[in-house]
C-alpha atoms as a PDB file:
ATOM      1  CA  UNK A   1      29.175 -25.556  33.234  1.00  0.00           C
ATOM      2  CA  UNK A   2      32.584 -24.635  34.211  1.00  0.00           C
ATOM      3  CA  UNK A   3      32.201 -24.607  37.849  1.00  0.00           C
ATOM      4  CA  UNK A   4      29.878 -24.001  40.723  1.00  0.00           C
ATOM      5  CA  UNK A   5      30.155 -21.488  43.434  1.00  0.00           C
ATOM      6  CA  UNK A   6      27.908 -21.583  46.170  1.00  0.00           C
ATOM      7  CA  UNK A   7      28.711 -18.159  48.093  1.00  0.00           C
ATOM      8  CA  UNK A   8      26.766 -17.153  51.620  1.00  0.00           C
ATOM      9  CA  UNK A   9      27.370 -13.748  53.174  1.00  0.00           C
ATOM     10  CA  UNK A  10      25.621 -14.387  56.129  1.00  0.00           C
ATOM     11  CA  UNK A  11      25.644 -11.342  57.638  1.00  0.00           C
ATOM     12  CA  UNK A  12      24.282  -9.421  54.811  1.00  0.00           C
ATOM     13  CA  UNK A  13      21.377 -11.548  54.463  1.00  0.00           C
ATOM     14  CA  UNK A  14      20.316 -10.955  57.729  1.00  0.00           C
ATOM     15  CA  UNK A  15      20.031  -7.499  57.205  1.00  0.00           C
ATOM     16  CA  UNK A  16      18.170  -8.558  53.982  1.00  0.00           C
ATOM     17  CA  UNK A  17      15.851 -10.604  55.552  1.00  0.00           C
ATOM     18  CA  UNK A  18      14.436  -7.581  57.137  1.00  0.00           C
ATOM     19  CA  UNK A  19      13.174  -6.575  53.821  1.00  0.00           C
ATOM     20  CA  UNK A  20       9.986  -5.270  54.156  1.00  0.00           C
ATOM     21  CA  UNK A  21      10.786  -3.028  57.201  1.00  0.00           C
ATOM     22  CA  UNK A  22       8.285  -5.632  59.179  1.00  0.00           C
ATOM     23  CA  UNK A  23       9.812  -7.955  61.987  1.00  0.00           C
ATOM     24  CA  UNK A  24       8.099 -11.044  63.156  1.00  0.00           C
ATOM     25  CA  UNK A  25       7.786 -13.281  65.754  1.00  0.00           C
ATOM     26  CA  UNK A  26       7.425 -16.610  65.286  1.00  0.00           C
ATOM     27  CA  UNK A  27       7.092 -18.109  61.234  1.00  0.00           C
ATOM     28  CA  UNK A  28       4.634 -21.162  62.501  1.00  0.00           C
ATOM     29  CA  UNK A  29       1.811 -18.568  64.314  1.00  0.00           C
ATOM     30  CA  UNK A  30      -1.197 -18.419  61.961  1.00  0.00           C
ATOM     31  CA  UNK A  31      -1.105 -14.816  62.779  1.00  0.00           C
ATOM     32  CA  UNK A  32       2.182 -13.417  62.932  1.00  0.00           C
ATOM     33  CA  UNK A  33       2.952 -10.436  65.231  1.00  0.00           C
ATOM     34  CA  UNK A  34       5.134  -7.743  64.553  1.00  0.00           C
ATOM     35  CA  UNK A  35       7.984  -6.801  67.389  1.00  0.00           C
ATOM     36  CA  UNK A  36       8.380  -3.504  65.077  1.00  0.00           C
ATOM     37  CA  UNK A  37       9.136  -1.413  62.346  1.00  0.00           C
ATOM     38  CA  UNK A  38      12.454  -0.481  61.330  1.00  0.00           C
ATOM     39  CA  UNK A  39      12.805   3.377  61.710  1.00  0.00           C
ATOM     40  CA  UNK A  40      13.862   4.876  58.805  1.00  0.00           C
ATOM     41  CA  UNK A  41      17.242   5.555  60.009  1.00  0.00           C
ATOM     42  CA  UNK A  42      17.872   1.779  60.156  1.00  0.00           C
ATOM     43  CA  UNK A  43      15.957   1.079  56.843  1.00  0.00           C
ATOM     44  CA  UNK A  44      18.825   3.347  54.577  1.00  0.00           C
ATOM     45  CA  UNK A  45      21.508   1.919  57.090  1.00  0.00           C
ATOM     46  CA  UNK A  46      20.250  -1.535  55.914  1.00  0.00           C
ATOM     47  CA  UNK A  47      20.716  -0.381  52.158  1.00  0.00           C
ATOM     48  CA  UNK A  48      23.673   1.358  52.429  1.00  0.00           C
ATOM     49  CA  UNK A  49      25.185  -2.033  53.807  1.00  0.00           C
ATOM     50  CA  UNK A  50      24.040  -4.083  51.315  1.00  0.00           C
ATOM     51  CA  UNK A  51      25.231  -2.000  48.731  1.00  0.00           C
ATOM     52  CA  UNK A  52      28.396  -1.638  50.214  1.00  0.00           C
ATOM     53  CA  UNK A  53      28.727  -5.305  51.030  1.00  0.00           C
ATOM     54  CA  UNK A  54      28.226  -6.300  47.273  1.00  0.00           C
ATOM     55  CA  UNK A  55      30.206  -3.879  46.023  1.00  0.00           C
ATOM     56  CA  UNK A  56      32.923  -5.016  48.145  1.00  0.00           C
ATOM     57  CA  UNK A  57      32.028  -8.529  47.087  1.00  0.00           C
ATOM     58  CA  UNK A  58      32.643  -7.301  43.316  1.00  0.00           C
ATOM     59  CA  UNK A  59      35.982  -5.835  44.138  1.00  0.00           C
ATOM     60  CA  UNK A  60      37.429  -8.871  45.524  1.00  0.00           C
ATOM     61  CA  UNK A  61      36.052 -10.991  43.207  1.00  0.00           C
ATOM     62  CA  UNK A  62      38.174  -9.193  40.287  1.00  0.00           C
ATOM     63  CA  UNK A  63      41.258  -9.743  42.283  1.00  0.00           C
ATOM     64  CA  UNK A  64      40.775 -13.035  43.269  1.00  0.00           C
ATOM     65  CA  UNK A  65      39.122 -14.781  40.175  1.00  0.00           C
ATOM     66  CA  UNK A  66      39.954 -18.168  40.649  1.00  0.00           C
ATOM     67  CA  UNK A  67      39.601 -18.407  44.635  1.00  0.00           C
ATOM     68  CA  UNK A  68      36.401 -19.277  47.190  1.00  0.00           C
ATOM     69  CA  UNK A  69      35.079 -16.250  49.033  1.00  0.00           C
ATOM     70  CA  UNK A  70      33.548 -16.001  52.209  1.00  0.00           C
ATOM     71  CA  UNK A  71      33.130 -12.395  53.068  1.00  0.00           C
ATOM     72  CA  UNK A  72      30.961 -10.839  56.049  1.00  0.00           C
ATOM     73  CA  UNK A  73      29.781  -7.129  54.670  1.00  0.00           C
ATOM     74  CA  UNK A  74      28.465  -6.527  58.414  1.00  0.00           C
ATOM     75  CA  UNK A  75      31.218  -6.815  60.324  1.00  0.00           C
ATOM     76  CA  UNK A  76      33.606  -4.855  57.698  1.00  0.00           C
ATOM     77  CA  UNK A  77      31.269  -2.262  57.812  1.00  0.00           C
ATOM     78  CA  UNK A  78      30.711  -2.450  61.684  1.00  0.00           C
ATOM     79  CA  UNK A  79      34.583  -2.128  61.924  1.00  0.00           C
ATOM     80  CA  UNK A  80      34.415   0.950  59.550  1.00  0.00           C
ATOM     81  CA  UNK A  81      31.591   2.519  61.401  1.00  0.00           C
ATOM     82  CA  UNK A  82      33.963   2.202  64.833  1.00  0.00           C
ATOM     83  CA  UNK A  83      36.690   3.667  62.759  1.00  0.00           C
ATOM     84  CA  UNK A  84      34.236   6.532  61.108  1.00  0.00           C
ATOM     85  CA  UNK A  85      33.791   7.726  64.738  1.00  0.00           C
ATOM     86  CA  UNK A  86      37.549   9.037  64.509  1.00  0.00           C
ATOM     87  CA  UNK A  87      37.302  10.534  61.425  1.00  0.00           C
ATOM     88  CA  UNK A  88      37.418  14.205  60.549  1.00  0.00           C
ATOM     89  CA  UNK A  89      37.488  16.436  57.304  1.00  0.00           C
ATOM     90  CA  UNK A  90      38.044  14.814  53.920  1.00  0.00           C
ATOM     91  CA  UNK A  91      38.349  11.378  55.610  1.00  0.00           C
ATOM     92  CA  UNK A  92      35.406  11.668  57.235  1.00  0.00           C
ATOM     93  CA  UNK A  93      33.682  12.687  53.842  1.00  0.00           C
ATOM     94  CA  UNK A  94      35.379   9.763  51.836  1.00  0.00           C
ATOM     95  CA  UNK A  95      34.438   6.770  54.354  1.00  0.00           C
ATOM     96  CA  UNK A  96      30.497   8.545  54.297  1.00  0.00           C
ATOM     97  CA  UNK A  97      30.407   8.358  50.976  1.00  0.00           C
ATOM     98  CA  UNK A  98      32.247   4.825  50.775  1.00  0.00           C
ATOM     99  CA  UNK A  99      30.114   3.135  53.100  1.00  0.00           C
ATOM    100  CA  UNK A 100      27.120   4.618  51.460  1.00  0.00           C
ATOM    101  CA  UNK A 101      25.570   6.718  54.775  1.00  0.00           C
ATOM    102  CA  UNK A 102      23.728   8.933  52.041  1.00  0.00           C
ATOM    103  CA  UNK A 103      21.884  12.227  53.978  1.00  0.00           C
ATOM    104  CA  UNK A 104      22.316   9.659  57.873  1.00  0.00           C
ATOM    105  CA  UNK A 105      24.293  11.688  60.680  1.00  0.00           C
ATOM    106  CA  UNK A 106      26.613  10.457  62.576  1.00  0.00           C
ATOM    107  CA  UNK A 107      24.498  10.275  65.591  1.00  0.00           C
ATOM    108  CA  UNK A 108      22.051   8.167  62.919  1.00  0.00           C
ATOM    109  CA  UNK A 109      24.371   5.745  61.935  1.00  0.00           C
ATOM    110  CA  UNK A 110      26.053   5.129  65.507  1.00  0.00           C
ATOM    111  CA  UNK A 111      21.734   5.129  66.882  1.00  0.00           C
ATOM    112  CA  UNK A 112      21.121   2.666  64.598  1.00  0.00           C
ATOM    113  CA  UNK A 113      23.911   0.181  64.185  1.00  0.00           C
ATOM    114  CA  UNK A 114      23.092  -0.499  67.751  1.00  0.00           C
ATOM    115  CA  UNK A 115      19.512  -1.122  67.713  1.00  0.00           C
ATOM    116  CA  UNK A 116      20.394  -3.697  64.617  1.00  0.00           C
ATOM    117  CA  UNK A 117      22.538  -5.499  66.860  1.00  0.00           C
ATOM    118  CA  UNK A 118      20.258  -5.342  69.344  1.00  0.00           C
ATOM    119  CA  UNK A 119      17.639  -6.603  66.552  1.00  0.00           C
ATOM    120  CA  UNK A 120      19.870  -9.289  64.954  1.00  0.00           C
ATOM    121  CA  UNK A 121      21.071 -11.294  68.054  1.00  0.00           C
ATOM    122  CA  UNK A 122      18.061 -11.979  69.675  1.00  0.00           C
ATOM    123  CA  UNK A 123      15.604 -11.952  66.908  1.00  0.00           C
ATOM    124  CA  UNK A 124      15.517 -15.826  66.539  1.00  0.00           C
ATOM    125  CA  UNK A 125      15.572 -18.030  70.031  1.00  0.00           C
ATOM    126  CA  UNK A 126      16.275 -21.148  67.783  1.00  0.00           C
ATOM    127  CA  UNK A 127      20.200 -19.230  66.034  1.00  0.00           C
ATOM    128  CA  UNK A 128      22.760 -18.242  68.043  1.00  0.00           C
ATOM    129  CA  UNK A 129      24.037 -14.921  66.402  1.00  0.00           C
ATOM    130  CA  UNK A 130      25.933 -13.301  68.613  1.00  0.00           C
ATOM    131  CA  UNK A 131      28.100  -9.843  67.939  1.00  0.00           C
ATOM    132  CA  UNK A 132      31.643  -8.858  69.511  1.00  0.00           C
ATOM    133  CA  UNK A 133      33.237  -5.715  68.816  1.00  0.00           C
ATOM    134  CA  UNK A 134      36.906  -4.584  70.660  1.00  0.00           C
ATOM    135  CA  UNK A 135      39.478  -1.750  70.034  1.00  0.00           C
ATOM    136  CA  UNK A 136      43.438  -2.306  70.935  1.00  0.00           C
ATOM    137  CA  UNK A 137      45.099   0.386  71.066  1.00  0.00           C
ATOM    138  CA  UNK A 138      49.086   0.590  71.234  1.00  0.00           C
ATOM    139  CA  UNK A 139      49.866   1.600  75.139  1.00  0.00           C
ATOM    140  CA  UNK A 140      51.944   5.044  74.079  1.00  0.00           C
ATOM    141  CA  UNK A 141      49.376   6.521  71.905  1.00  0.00           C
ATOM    142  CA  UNK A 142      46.580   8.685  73.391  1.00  0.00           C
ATOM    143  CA  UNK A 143      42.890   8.389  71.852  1.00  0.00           C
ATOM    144  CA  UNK A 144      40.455  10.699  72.267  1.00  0.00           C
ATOM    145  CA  UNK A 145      37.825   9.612  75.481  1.00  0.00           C
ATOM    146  CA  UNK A 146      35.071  10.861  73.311  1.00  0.00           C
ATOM    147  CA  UNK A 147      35.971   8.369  70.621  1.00  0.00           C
ATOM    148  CA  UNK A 148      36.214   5.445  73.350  1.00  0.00           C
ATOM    149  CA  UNK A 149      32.891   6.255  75.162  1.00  0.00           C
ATOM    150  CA  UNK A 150      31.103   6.319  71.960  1.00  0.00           C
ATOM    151  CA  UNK A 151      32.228   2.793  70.497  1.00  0.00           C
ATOM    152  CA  UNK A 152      31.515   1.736  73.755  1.00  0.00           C
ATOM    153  CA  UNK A 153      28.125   3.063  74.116  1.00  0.00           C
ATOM    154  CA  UNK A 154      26.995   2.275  70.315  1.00  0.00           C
ATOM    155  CA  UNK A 155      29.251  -0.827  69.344  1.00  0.00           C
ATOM    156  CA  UNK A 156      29.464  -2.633  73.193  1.00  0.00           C
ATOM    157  CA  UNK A 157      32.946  -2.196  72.291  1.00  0.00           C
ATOM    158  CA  UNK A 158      35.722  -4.174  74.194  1.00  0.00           C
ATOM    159  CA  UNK A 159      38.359  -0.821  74.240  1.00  0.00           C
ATOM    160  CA  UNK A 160      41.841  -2.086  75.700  1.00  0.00           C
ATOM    161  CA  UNK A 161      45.334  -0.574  76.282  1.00  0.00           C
ATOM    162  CA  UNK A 162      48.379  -2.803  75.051  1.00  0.00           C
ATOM    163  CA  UNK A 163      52.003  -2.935  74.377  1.00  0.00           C
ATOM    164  CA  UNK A 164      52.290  -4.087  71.389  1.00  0.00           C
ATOM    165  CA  UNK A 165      55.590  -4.915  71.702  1.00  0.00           C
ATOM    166  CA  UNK A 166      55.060  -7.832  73.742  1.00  0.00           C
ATOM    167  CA  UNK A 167      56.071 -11.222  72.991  1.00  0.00           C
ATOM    168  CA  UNK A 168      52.289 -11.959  73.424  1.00  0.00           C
ATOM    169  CA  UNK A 169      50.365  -9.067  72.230  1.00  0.00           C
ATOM    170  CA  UNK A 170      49.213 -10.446  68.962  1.00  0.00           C
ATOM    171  CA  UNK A 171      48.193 -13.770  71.082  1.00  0.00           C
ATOM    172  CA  UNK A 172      46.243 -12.068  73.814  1.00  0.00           C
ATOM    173  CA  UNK A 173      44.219  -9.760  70.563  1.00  0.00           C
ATOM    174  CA  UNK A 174      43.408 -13.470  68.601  1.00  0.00           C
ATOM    175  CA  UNK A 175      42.317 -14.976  71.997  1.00  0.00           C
ATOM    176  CA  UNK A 176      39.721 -12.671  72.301  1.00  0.00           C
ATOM    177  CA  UNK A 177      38.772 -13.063  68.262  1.00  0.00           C
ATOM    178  CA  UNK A 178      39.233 -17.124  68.953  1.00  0.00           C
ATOM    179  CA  UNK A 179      36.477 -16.753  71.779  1.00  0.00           C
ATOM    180  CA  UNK A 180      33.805 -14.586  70.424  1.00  0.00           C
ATOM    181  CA  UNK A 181      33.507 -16.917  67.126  1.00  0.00           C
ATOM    182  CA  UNK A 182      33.730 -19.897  69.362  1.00  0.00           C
ATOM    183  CA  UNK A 183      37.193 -21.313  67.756  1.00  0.00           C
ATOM    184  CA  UNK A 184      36.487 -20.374  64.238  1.00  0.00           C
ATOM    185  CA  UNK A 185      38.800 -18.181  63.660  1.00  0.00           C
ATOM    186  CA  UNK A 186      41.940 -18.696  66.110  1.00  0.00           C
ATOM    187  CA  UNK A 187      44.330 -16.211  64.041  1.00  0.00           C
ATOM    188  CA  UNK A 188      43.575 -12.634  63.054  1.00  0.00           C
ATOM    189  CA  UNK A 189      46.681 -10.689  64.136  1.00  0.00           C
ATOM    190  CA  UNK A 190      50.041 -12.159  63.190  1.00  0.00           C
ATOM    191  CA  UNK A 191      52.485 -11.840  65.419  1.00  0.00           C
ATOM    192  CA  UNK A 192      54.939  -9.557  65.774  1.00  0.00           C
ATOM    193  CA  UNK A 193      53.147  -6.518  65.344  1.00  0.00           C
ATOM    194  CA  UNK A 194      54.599  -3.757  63.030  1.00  0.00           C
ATOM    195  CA  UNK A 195      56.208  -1.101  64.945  1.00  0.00           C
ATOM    196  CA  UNK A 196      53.663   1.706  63.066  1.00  0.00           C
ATOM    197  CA  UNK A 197      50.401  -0.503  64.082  1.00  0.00           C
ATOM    198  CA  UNK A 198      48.665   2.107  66.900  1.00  0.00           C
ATOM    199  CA  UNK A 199      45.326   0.797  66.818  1.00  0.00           C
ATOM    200  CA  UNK A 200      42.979  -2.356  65.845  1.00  0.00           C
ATOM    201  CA  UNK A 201      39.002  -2.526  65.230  1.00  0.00           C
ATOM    202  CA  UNK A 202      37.573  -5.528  65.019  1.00  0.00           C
ATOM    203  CA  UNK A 203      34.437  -7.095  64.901  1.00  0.00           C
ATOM    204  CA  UNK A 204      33.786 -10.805  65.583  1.00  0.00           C
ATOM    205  CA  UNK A 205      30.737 -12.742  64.787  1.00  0.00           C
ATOM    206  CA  UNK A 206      29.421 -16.016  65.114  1.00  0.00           C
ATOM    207  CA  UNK A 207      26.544 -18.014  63.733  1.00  0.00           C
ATOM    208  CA  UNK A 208      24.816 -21.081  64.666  1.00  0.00           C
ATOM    209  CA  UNK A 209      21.741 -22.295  63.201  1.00  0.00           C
ATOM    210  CA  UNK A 210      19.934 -25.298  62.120  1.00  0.00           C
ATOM    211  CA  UNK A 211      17.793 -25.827  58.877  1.00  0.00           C
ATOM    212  CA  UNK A 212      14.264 -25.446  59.619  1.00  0.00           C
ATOM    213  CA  UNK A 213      13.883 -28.055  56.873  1.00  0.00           C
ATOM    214  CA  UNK A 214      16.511 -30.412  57.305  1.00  0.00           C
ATOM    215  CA  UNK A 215      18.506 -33.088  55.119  1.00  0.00           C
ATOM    216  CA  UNK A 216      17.751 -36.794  55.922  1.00  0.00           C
ATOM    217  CA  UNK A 217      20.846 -38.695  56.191  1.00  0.00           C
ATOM    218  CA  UNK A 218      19.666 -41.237  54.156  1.00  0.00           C
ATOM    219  CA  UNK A 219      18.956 -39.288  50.991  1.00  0.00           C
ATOM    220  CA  UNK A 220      23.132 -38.838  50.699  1.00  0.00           C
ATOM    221  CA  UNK A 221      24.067 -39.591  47.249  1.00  0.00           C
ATOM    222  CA  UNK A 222      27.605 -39.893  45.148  1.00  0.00           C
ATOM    223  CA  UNK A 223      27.335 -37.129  42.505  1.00  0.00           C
ATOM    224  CA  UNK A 224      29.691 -35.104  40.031  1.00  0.00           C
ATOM    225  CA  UNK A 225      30.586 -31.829  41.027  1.00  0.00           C
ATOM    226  CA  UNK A 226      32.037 -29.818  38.100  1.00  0.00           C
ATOM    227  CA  UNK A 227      35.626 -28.358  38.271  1.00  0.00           C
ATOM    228  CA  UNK A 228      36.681 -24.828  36.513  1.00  0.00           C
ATOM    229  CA  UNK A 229      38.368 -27.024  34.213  1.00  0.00           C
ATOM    230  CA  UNK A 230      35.491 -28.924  32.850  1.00  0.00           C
ATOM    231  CA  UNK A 231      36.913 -31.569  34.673  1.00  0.00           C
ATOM    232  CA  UNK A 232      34.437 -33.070  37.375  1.00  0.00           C
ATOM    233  CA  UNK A 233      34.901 -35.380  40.753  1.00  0.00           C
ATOM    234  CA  UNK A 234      32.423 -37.325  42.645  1.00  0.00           C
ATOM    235  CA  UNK A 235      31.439 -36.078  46.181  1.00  0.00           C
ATOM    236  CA  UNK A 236      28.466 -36.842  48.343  1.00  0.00           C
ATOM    237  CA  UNK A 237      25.410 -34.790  47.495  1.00  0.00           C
ATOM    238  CA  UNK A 238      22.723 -34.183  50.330  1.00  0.00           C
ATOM    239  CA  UNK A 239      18.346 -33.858  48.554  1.00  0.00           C
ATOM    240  CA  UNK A 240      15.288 -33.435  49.413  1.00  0.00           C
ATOM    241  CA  UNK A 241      11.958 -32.615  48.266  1.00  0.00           C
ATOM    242  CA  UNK A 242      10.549 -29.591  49.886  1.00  0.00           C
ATOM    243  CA  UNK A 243       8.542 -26.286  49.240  1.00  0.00           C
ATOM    244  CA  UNK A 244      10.734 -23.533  48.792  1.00  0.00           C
ATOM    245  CA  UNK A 245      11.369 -19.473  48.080  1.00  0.00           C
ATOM    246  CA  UNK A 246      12.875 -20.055  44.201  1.00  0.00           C
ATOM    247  CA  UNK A 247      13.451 -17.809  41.522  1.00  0.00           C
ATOM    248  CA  UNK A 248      14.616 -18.457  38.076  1.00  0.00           C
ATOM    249  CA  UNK A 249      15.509 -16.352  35.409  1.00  0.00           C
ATOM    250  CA  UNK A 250      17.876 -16.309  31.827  1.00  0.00           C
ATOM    251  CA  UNK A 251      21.196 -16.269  33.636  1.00  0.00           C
ATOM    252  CA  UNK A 252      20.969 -18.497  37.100  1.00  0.00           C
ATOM    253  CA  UNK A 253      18.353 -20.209  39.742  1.00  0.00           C
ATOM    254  CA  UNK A 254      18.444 -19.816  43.252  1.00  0.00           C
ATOM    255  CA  UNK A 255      16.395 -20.991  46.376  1.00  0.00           C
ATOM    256  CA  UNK A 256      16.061 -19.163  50.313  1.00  0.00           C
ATOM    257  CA  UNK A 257      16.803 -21.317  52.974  1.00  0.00           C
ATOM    258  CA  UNK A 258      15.186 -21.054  56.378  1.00  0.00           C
ATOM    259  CA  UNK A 259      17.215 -21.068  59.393  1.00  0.00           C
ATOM    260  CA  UNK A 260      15.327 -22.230  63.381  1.00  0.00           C
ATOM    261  CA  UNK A 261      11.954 -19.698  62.992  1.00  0.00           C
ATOM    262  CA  UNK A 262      12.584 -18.332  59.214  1.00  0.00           C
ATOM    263  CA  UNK A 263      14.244 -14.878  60.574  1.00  0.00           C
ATOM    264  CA  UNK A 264      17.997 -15.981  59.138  1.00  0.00           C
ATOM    265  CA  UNK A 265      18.052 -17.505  55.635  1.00  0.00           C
ATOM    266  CA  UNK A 266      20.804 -19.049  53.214  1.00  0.00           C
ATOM    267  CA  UNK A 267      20.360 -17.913  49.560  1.00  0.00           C
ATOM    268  CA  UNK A 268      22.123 -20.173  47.300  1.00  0.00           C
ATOM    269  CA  UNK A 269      22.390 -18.762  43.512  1.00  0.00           C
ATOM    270  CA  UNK A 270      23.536 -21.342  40.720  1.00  0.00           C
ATOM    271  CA  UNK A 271      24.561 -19.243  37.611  1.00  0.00           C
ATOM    272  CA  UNK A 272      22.976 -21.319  34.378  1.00  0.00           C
ATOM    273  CA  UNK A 273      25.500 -23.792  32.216  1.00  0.00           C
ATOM    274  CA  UNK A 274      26.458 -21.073  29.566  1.00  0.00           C
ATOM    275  CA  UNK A 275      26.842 -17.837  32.248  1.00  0.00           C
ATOM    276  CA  UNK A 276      30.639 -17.052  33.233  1.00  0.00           C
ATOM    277  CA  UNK A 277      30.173 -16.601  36.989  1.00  0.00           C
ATOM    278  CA  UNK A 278      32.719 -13.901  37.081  1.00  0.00           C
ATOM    279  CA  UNK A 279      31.047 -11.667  34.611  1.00  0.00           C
ATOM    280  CA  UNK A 280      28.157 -12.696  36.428  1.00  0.00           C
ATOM    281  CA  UNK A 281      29.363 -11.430  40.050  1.00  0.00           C
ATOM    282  CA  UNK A 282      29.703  -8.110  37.826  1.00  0.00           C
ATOM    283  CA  UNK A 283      26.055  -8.225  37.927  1.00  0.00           C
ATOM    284  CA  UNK A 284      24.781  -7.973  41.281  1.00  0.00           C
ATOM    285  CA  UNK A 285      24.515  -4.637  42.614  1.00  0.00           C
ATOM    286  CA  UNK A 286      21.983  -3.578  44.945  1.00  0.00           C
ATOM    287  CA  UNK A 287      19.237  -3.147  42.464  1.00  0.00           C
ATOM    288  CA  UNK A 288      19.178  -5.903  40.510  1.00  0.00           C
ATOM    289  CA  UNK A 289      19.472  -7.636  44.054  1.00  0.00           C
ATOM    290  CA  UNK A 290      15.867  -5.987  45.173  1.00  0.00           C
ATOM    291  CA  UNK A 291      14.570  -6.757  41.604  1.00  0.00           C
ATOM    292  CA  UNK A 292      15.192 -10.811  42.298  1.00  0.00           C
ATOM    293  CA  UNK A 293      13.955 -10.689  45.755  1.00  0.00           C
ATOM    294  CA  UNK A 294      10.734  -9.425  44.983  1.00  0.00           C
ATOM    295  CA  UNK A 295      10.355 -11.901  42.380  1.00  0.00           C
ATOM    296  CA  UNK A 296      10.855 -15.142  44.561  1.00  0.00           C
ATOM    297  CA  UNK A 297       7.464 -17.824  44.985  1.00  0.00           C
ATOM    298  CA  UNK A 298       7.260 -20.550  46.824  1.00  0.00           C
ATOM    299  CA  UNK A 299       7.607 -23.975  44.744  1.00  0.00           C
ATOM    300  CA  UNK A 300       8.683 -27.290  45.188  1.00  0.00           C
ATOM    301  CA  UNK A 301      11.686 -28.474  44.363  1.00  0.00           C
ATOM    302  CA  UNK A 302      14.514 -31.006  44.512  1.00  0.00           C
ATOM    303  CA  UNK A 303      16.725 -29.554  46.035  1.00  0.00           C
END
């Protein structure tokens, strides 16, 4: 193979994970319980950012071909749905039809981002998923209260006046994003900030969960890990043996991985030796996505 890519967008997964439109309690019960169905609001909200999450994971795969990814669909749509609240006329229309609202109102989308939120961070008492939005806005240029109140209400939006043109404006706006991802990201805004900058949206999110199955230490092996070049290194390689979600087809395998409960999972997809993984990122849309989660069994595997 020419090389191996192992991409996780976390945040769309979660959203994927609530598949069936059932949410459960606890993975281990012999029964399981529902906490509730998603309304159907929520359930084309969940589509519409999936598809718009891998079709934004398409686009910057074509201009970055030969870089690693690591993209969060969520919170670029969460930023876009703050933003969508200020939009009007044929900007309005373009952003509903780019983030893929279909027939939802804005009072829908707004309703239901924050019952997912509500949903995602406290759906698993074994991850810590927790969600941070906040709004700078230059300290000269007026914003509608309407728009305010509602990312407040909907988002839990952080809204703050700032001068921008203070030595340490772009320091106190990457504090925040340094604090609400617990250090991960320390830099978002580079200092100074450009004189026709009025406003940021951001949305910060951080994730902390352990494997339900997890590695043994001991089972750490050297390995070759193959380069784009056909070249190959050694690294250390973590197995196990273990009873799995897998699905195989003509063009890749791939396994789900459990986080604390089950409720947040880690797909990894391998493309097979003779697939191109670009042309294979060209692949996955929304539909054929559905089509290969349906089709995933539990077997055992070395992983």
């Amino acid at each position: 193979m020419r090389r191996m890519i192992a991409f996780s967008i976390i945040t769309l997964i979660c959203i994927i994970t609530i598949n069936c439109s059932d949410i459960f309690t606890n993975q281990n019960d012999s029964k399981l319980k529902v906490i509730r169905d998603l309304t159907s609001s929520e359930i084309v909200l969940k589509e519409s950012s999936n598809q718009f999450g891998l079709t934004l994971f398409r686009k910057i795969a074509e201009t970055e071909p030969n870089e690693n990814i690591f993209l969060s669909p969520l919170s670029v749509s969460m930023a876009l749905g703050m933003t969508y609240n200020g939009a009007n006329s044929t900007t309005l229309e373009a952003m509903h039809e780019t983030l893929e609202y279909g027939d939802l109102t804005i009072q829908e989308v707004n309703e239901s981002y924050l019952s997912l939120i509500t949903l995602l961070t406290d759906i698993d008492p074994k991850v810590i998923f927790d969600i941070a939005n906040s709004i700078w806005c230059r300290n000269s240029f007026h914003v509608e209260n309407s728009f305010i109140s509602t990312n407040q209400d909907y988002f839990d939006a952080l809204v703050q006046s700032l001068d921008f043109s203070r030595s340490d404006a772009a320091d106190i706006i990457n504090t925040w994003v340094n604090d609400n991802t617990n250090g991960k990201i320390e830099e978002i805004v580079t200092p100074p900030i450009d004189v026709f900058t009025v406003m940021f949206l951001i949305n910060a999110i951080y994730f902390n969960g352990r494997w339900t199955f997890e590695f043994d230490p001991e089972n750490t092996e050297t390995a070759p890990f193959f380069l784009p070049d056909n070249s190959q290194i050694d690294c250390q390689m973590m197995s196990y043996k273990c009873e799995h979600s897998y699905f195989s087809n003509d063009q890749f395998q791939a396994v789900d991985l459990p986080y604390g409960d089950g409720k947040f999972r880690m797909m990894v997809i391998l493309p097979n030796v003779n697939i191109d993984i670009d042309a294979f990122i060209t692949n996955i849309d929304n539909t054929n996505w559905n089509i290969w989660l349906n089709q995933f069994e539990k077997t055992e595997i070395n992983l």
